[in-house]
C-alpha atoms as a PDB file:
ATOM      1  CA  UNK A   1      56.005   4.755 -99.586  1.00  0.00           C
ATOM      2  CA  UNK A   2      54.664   3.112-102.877  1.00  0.00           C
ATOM      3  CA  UNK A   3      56.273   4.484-106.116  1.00  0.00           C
ATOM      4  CA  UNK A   4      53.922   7.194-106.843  1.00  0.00           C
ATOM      5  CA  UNK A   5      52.329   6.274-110.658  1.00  0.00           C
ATOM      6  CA  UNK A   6      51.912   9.825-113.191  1.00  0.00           C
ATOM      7  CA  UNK A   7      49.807  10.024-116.116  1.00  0.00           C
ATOM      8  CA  UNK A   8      50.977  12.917-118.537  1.00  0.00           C
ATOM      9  CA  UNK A   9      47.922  13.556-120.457  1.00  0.00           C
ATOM     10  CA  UNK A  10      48.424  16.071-122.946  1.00  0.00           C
ATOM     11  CA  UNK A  11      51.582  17.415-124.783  1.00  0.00           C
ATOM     12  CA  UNK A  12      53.918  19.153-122.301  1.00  0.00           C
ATOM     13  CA  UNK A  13      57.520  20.246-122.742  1.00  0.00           C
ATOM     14  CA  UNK A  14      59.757  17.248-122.030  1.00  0.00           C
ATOM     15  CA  UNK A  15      61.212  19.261-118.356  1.00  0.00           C
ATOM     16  CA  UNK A  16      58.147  17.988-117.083  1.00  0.00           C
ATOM     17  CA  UNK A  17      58.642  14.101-117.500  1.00  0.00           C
ATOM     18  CA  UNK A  18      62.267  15.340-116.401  1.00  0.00           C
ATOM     19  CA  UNK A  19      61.376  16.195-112.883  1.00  0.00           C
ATOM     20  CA  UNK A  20      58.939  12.918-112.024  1.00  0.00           C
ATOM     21  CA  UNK A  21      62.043  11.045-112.927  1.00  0.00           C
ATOM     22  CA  UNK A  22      64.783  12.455-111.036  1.00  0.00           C
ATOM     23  CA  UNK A  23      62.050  12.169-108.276  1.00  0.00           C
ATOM     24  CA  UNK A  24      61.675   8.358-108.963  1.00  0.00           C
ATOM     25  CA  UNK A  25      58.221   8.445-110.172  1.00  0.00           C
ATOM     26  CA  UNK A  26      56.724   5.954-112.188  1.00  0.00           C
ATOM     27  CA  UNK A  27      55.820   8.229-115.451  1.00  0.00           C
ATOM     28  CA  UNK A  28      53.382   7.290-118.542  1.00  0.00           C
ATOM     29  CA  UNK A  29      52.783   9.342-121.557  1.00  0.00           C
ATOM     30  CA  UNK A  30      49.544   8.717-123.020  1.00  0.00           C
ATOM     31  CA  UNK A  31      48.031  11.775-125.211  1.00  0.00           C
ATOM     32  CA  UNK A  32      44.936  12.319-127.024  1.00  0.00           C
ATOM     33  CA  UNK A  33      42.844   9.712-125.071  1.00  0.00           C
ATOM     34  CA  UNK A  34      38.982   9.429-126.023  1.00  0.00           C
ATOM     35  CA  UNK A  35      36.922  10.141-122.489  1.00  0.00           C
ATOM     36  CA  UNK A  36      36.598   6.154-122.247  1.00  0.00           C
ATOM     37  CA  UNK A  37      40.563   5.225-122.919  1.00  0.00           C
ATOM     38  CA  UNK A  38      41.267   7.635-120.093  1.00  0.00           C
ATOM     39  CA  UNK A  39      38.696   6.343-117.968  1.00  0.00           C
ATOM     40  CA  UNK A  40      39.601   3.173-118.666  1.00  0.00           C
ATOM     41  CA  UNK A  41      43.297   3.392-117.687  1.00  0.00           C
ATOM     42  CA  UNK A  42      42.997   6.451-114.921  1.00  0.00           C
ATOM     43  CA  UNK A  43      42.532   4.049-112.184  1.00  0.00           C
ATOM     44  CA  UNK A  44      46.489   3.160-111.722  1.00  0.00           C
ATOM     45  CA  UNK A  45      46.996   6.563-111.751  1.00  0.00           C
ATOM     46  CA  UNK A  46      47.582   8.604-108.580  1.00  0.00           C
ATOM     47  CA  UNK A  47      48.351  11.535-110.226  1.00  0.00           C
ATOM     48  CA  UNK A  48      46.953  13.050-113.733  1.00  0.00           C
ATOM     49  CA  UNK A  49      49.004  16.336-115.533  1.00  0.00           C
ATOM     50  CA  UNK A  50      46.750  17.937-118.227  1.00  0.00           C
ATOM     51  CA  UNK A  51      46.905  21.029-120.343  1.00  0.00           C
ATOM     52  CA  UNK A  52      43.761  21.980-121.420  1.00  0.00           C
ATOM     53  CA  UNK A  53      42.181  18.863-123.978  1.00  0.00           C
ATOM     54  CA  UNK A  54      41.760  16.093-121.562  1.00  0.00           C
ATOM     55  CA  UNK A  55      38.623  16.664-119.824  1.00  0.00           C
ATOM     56  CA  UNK A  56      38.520  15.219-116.284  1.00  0.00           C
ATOM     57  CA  UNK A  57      34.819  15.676-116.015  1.00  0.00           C
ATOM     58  CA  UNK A  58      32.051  13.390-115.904  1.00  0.00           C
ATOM     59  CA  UNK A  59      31.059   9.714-113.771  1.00  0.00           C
ATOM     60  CA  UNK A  60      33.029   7.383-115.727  1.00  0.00           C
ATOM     61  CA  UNK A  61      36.160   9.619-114.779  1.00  0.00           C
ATOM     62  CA  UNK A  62      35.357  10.031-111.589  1.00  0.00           C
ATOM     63  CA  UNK A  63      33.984   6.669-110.549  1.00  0.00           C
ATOM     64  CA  UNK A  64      37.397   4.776-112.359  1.00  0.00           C
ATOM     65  CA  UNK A  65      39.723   7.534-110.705  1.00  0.00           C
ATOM     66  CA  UNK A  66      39.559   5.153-107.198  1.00  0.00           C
ATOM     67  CA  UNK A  67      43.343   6.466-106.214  1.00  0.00           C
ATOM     68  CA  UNK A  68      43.998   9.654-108.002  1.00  0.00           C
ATOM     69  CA  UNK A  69      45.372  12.271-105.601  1.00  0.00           C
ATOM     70  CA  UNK A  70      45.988  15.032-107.534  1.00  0.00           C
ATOM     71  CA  UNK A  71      45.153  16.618-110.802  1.00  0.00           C
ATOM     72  CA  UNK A  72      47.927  18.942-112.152  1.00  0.00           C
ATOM     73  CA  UNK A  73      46.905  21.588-114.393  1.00  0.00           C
ATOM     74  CA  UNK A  74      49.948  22.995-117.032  1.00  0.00           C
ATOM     75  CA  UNK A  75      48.419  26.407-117.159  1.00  0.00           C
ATOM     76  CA  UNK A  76      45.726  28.695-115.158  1.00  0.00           C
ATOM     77  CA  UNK A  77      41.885  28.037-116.369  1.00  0.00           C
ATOM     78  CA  UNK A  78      40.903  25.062-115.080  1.00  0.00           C
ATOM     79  CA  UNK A  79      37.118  24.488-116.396  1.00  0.00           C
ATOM     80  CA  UNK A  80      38.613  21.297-118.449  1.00  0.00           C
ATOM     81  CA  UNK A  81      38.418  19.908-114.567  1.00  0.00           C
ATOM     82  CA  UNK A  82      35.364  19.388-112.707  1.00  0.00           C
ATOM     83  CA  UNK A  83      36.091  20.538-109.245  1.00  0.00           C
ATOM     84  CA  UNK A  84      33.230  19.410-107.268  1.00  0.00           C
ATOM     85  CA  UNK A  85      33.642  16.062-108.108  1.00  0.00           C
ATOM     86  CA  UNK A  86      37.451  16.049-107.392  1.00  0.00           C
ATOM     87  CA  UNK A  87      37.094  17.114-104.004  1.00  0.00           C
ATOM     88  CA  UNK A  88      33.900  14.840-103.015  1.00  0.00           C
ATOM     89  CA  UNK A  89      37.298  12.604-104.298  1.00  0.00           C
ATOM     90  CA  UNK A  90      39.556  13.904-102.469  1.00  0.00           C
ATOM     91  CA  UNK A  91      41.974  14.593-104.963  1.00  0.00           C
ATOM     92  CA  UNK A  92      43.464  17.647-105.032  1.00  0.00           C
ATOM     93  CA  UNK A  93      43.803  20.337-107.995  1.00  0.00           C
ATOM     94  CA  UNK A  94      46.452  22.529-108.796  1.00  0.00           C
ATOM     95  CA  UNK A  95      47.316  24.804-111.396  1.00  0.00           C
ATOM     96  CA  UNK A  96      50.434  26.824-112.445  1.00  0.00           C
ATOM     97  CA  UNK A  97      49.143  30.608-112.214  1.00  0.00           C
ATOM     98  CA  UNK A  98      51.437  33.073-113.960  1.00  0.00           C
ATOM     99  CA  UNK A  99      53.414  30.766-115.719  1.00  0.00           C
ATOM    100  CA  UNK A 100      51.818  31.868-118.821  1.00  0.00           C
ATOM    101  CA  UNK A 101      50.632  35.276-118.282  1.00  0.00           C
ATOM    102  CA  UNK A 102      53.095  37.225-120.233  1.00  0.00           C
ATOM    103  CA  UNK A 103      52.683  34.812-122.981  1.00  0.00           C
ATOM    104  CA  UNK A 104      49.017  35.168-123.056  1.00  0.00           C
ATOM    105  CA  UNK A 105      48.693  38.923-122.742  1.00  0.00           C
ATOM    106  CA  UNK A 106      51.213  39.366-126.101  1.00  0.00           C
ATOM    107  CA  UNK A 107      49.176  37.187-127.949  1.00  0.00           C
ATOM    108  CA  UNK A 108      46.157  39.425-127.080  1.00  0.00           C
ATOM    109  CA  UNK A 109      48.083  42.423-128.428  1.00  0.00           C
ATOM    110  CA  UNK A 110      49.102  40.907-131.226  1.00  0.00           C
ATOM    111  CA  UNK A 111      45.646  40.551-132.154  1.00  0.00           C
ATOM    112  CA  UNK A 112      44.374  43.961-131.685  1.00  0.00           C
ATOM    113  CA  UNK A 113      47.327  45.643-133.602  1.00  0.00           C
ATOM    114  CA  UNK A 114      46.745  42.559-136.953  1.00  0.00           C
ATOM    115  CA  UNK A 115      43.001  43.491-136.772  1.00  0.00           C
ATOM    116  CA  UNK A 116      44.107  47.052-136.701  1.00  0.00           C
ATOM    117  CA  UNK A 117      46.270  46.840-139.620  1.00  0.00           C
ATOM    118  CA  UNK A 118      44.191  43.665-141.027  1.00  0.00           C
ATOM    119  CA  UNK A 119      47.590  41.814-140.735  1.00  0.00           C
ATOM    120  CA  UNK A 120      46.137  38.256-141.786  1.00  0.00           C
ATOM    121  CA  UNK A 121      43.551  39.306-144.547  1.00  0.00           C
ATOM    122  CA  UNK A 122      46.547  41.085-146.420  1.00  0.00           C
ATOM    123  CA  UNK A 123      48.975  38.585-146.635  1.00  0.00           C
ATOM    124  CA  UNK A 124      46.760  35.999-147.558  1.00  0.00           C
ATOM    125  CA  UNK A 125      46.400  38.316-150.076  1.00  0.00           C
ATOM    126  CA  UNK A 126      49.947  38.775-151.683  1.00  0.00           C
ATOM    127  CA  UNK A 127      50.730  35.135-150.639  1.00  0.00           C
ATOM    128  CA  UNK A 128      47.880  34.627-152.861  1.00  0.00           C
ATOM    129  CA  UNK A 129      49.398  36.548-155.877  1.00  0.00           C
ATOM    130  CA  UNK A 130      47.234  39.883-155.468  1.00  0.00           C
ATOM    131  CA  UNK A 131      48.219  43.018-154.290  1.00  0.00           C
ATOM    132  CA  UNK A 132      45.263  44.689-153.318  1.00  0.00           C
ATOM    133  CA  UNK A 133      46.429  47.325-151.569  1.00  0.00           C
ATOM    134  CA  UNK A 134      43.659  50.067-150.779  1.00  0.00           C
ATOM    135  CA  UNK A 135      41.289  47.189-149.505  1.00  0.00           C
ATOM    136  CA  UNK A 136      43.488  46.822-146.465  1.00  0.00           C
ATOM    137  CA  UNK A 137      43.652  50.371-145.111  1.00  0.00           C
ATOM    138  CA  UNK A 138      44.282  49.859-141.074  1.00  0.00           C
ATOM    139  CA  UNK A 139      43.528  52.124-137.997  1.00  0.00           C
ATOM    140  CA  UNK A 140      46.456  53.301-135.274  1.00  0.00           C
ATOM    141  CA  UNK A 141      46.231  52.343-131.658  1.00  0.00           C
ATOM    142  CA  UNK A 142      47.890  55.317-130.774  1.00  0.00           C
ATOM    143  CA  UNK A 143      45.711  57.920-128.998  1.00  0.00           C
ATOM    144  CA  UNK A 144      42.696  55.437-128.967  1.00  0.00           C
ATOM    145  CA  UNK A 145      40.971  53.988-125.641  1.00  0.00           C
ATOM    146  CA  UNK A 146      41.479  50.481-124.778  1.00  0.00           C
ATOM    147  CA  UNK A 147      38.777  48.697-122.825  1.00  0.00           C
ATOM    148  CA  UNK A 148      40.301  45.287-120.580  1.00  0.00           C
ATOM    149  CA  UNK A 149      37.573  43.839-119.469  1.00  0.00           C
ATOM    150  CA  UNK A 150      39.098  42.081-116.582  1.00  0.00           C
ATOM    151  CA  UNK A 151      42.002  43.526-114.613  1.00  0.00           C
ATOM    152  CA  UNK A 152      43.993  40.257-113.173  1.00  0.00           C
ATOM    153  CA  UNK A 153      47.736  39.538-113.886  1.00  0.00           C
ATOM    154  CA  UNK A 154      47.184  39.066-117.597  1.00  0.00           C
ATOM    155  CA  UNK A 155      44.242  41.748-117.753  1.00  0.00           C
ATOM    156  CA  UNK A 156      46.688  44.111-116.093  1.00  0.00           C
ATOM    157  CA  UNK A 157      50.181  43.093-118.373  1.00  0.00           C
ATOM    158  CA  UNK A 158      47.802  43.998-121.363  1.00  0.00           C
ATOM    159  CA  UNK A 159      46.847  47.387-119.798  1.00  0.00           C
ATOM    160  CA  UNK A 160      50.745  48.124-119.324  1.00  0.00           C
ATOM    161  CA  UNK A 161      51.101  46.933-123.263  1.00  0.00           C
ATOM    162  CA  UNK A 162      48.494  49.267-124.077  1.00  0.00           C
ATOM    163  CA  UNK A 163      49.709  52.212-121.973  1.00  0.00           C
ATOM    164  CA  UNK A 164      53.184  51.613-124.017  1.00  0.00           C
ATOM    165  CA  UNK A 165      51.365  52.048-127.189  1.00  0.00           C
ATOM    166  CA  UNK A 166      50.113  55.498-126.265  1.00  0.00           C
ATOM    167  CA  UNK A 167      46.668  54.449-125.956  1.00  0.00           C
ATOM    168  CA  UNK A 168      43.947  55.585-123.166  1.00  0.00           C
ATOM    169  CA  UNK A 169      43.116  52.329-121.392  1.00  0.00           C
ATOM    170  CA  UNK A 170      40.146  52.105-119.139  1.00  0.00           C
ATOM    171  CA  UNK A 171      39.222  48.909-117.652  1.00  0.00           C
ATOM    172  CA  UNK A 172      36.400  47.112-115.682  1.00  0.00           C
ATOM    173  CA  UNK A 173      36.684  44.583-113.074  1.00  0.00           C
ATOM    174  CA  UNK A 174      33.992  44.511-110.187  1.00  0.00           C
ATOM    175  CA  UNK A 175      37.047  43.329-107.837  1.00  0.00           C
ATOM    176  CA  UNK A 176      39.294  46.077-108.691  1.00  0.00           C
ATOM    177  CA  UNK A 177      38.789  49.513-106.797  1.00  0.00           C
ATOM    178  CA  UNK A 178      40.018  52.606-108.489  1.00  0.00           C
ATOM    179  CA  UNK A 179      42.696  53.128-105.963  1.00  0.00           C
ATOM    180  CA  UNK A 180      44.042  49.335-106.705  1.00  0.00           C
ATOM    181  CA  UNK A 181      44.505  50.012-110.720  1.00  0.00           C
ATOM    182  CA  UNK A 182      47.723  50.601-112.405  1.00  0.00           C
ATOM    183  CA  UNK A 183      48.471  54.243-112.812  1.00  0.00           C
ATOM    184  CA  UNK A 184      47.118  55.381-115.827  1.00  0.00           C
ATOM    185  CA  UNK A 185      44.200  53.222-115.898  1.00  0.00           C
ATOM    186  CA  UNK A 186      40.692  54.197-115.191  1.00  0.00           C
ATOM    187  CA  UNK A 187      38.307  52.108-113.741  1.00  0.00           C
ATOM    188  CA  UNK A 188      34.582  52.226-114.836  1.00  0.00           C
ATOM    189  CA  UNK A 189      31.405  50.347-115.067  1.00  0.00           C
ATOM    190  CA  UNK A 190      31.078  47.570-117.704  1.00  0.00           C
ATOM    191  CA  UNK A 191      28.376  49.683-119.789  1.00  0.00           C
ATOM    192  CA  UNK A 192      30.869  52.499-119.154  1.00  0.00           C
ATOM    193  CA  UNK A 193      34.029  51.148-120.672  1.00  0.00           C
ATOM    194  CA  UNK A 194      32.611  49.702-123.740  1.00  0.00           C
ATOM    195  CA  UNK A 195      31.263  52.576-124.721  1.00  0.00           C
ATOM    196  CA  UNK A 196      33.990  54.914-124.292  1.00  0.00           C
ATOM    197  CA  UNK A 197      36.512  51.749-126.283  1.00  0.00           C
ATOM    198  CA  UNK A 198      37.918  51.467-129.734  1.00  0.00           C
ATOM    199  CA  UNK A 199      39.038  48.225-128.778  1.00  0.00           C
ATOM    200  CA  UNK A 200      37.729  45.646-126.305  1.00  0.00           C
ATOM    201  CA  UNK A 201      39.868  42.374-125.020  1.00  0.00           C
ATOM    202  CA  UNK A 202      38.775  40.292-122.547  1.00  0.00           C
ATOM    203  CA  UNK A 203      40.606  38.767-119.635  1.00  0.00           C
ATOM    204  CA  UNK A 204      37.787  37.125-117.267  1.00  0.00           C
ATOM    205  CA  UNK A 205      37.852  33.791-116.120  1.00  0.00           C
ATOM    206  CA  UNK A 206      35.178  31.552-117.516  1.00  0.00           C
ATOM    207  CA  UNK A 207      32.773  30.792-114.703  1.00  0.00           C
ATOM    208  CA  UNK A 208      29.091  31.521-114.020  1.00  0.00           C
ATOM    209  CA  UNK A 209      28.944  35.219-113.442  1.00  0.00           C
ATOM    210  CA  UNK A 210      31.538  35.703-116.509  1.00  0.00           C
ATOM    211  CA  UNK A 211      29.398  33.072-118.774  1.00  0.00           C
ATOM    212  CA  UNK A 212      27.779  35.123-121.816  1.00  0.00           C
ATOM    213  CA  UNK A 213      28.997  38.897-120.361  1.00  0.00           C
ATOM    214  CA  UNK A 214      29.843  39.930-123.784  1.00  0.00           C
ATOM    215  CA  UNK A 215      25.981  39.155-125.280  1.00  0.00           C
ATOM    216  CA  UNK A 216      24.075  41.060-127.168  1.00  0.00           C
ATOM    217  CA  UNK A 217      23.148  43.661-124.574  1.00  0.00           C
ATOM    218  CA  UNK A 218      26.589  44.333-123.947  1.00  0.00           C
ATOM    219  CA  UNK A 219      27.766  44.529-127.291  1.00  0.00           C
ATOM    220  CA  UNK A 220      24.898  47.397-128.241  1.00  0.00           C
ATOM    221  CA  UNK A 221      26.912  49.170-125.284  1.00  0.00           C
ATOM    222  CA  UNK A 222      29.989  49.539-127.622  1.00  0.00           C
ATOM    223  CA  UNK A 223      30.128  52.454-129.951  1.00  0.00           C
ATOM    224  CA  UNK A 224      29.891  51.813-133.473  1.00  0.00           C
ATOM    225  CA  UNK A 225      33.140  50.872-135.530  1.00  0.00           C
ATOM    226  CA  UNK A 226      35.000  49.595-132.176  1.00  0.00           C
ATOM    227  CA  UNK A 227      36.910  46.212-132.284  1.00  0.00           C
ATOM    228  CA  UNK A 228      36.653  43.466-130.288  1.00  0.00           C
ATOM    229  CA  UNK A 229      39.740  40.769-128.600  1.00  0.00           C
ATOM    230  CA  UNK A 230      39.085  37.848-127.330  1.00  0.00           C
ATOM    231  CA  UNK A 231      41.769  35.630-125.907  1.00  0.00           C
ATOM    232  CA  UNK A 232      40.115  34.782-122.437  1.00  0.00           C
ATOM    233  CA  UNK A 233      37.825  31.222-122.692  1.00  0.00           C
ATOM    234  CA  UNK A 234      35.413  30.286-124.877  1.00  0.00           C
ATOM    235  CA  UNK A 235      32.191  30.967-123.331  1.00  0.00           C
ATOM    236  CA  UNK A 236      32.593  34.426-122.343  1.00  0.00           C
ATOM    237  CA  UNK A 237      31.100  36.156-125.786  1.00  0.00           C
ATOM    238  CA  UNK A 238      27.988  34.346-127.113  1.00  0.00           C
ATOM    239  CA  UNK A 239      28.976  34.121-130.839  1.00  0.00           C
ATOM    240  CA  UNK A 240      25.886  34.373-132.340  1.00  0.00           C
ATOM    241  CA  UNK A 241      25.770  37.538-130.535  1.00  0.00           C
ATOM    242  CA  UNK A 242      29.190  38.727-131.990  1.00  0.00           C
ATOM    243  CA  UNK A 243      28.485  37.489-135.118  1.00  0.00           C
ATOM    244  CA  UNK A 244      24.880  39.724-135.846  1.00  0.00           C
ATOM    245  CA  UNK A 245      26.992  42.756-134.453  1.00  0.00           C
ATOM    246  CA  UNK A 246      29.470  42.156-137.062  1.00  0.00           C
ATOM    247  CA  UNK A 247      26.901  41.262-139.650  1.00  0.00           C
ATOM    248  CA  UNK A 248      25.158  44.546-139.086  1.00  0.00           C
ATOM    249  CA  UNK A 249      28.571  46.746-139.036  1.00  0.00           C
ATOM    250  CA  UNK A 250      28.401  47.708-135.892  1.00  0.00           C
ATOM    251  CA  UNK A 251      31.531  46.508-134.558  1.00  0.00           C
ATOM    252  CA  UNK A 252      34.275  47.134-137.292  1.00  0.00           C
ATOM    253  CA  UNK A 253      36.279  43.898-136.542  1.00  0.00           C
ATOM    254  CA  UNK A 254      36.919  40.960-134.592  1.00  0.00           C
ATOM    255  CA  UNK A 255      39.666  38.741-133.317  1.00  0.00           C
ATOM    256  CA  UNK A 256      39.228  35.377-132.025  1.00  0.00           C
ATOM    257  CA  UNK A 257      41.838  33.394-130.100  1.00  0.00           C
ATOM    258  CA  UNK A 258      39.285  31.533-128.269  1.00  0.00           C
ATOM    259  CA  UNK A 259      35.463  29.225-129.061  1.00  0.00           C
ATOM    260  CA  UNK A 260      32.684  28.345-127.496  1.00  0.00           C
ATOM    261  CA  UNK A 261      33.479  24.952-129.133  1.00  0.00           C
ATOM    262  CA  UNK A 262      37.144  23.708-129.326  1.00  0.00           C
ATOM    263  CA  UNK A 263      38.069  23.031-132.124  1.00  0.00           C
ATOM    264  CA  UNK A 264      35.538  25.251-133.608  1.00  0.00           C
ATOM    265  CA  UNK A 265      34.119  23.886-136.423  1.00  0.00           C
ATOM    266  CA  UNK A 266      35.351  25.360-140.416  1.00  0.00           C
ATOM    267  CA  UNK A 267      31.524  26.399-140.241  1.00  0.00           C
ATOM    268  CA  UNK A 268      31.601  28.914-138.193  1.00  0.00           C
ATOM    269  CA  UNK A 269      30.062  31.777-139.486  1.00  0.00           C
ATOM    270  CA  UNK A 270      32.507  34.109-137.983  1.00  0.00           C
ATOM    271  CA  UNK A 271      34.748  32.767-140.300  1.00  0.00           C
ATOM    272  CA  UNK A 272      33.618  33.632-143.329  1.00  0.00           C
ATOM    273  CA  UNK A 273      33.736  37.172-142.609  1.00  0.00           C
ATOM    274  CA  UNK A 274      36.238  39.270-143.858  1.00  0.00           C
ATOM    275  CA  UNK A 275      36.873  41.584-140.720  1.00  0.00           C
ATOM    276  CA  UNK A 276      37.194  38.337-138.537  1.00  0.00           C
ATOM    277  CA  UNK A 277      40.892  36.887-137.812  1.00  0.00           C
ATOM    278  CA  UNK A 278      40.742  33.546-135.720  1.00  0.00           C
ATOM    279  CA  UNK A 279      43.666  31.492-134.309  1.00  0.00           C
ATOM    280  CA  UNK A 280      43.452  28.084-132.446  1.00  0.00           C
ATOM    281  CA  UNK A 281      43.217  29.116-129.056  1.00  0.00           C
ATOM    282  CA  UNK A 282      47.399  29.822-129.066  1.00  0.00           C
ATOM    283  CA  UNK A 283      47.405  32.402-126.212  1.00  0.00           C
ATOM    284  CA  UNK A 284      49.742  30.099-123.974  1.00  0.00           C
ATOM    285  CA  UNK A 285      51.695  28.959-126.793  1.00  0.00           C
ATOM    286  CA  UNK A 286      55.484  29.954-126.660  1.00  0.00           C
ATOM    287  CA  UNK A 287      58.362  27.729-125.938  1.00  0.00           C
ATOM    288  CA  UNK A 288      58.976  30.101-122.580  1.00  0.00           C
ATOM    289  CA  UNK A 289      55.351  29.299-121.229  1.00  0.00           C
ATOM    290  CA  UNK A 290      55.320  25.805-121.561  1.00  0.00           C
ATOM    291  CA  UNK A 291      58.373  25.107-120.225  1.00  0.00           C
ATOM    292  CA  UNK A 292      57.508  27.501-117.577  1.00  0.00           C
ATOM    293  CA  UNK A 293      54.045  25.872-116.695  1.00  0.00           C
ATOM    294  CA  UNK A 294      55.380  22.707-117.319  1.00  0.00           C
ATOM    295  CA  UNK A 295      58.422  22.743-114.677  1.00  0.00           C
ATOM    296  CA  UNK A 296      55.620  24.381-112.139  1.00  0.00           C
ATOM    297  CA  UNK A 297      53.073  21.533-112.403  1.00  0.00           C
ATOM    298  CA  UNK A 298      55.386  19.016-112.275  1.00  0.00           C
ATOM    299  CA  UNK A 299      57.481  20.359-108.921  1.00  0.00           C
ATOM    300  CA  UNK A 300      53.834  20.961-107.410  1.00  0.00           C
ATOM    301  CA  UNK A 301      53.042  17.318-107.894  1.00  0.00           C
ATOM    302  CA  UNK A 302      56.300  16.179-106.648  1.00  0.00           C
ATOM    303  CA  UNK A 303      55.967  18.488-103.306  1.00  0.00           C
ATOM    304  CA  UNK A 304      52.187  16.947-102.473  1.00  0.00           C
ATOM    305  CA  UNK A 305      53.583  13.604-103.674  1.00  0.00           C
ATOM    306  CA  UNK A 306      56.344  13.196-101.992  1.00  0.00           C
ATOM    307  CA  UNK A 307      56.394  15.792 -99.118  1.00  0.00           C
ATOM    308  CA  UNK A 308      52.553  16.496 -98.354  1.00  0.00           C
ATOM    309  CA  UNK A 309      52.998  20.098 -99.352  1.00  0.00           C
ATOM    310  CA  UNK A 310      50.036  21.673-101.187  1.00  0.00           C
ATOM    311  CA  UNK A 311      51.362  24.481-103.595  1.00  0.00           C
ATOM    312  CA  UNK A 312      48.659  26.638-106.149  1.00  0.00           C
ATOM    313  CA  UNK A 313      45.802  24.155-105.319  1.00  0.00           C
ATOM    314  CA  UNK A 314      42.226  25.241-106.464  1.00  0.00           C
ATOM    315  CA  UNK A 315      40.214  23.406-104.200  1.00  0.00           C
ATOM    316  CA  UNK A 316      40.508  22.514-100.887  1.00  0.00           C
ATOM    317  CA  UNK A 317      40.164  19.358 -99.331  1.00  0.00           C
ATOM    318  CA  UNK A 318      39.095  18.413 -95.594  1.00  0.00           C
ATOM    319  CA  UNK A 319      42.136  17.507 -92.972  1.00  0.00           C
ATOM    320  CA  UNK A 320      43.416  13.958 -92.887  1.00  0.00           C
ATOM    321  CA  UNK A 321      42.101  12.129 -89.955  1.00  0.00           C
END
């Protein structure tokens, strides 16, 4: 067979260029390509390996992507990849599930216990040469109830988390059938769980029934003073939503790993209030996870490649005649 050509478009720990080569793939590194350089050079490509910034959406993608066969995604979501249009293609998508759920669901707790203690807002504080103590006066976890909102492999790691802390977790997830939760964990009705939560985080996939769930109907479900986590996709809460519920202190505090835009824009409102903590969408972003989704991807391509074996794929594609 032809030496099988890979484009690695986004930053990926170097294990993954490792692997194409000992397989004797032709490997290019090209990152941060405009829509048009990638779909200018995508056509010698037969397969592409993206995290989440390159965008394999749109006609002048697909129409220049003539022999890509697969489309290898370093992590789980895969909305940065427009599915339809890959298999009407036929070219395959995979992703690496798992390989950064742990990763992902300490990042969310890390959020809700700094927007408990206000972790950020005080040590820009003394960093800043103040020291003002008695404006930063926190909340414990312990003994409080925990809302997941989604109750999948990173959905249910955060439950355990939570659990550890002491706290009462109750979850909802319209998949998930009491007798299928974690022990511990009680399942409930979205309206149900936010209103019995001190703190919310989300762990939903962004698609069309999970578009806009936390809005402002849902939000007026939460009781007043709770918190809210969001390390999921962008998409999920409507900010402007979020934002008047913070504006009118209903929800005490908010923390943001995750935009409806990406980067989000230094105008966001959210950010200029003080009970708002924000970080640049870092949920997968530990030396252990991106080696880990890294190594995946790249033996996944390798095994279609090379050996016609489909591993993780997220479409599906007809038989060959």
């Amino acid at each position: 067979m032809t030496t099988p050509r890979i484009l690695i478009s986004d930053k990926l720990a170097p294990e993954c260029r490792a692997i194409f080569d000992d397989a004797g793939f032709d490997v290019t590194e090209q990152t941060g390509l405009a829509a048009d350089a990638l779909a200018e050079i995508i056509g010698d490509f037969d397969g592409l390996v993206v995290r989440s910034a390159t965008k394999a959406r749109g006609d002048a993608f697909w129409s220049a992507a003539k022999q890509l066969k697969v489309v290898g995604r370093a992590g789980t979501g895969v909305d940065n990849i427009d599915l339809d249009a890959a298999t009407a293609h036929g070219c395959w998508v995979l992703n690496t599930p798992g390989g950064n759920n742990v990763s992902a669901a300490e990042h969310a707790v890390a959020l809700m216990l700094s927007l408990a203690r206000n972790v950020p807002q005080a040590s820009a504080e003394v960093t800043g040469g103040g020291w003002g103590k008695s404006k930063y006066k926190g909340v414990e976890v312990t003994d409080k109830t925990l809302a997941v909102i989604g109750l999948g492999a990173i959905g249910r790691i955060v439950a355990d988390r939570g659990l550890g802390l002491r706290m009462k977790v109750v979850a909802y997830d319209p998949f998930v059938a009491q007798d299928q939760a974690p022990e511990g964990v009680t399942m409930g009705s979205l309206a149900d769980v936010l209103a019995a939560a001190d703190f919310v985080t989300i762990h939903v996939p962004l698609n069309d029934a999970t578009r806009g769930l936390i809005n402002a109907e849902s939000l007026s479900w939460t009781k007043p003073g709770a918190r809210l986590i969001h390390a999921a996709r962008g998409g999920i809460v409507v900010e402007a939503d979020l934002l008047a519920a913070l504006q009118s202190g209903h929800l005490a505090g908010a923390a943001l790993d995750v935009f409806e835009v990406e980067p989000s824009s230094p105008d966001n409102p959210l950010f200029a209030l003080p009970n708002v903590i924000a970080t640049p969408h870092l949920g997968a972003s530990t030396h252990e996870a991106q080696v880990r989704v890294a190594v995946m991807v790249a033996h996944q391509i390798v095994a279609l490649l090379r050996d016609g074996q489909v591993v993780h794929n997220v479409n599906a594609l007809p038989p060959a005649a």
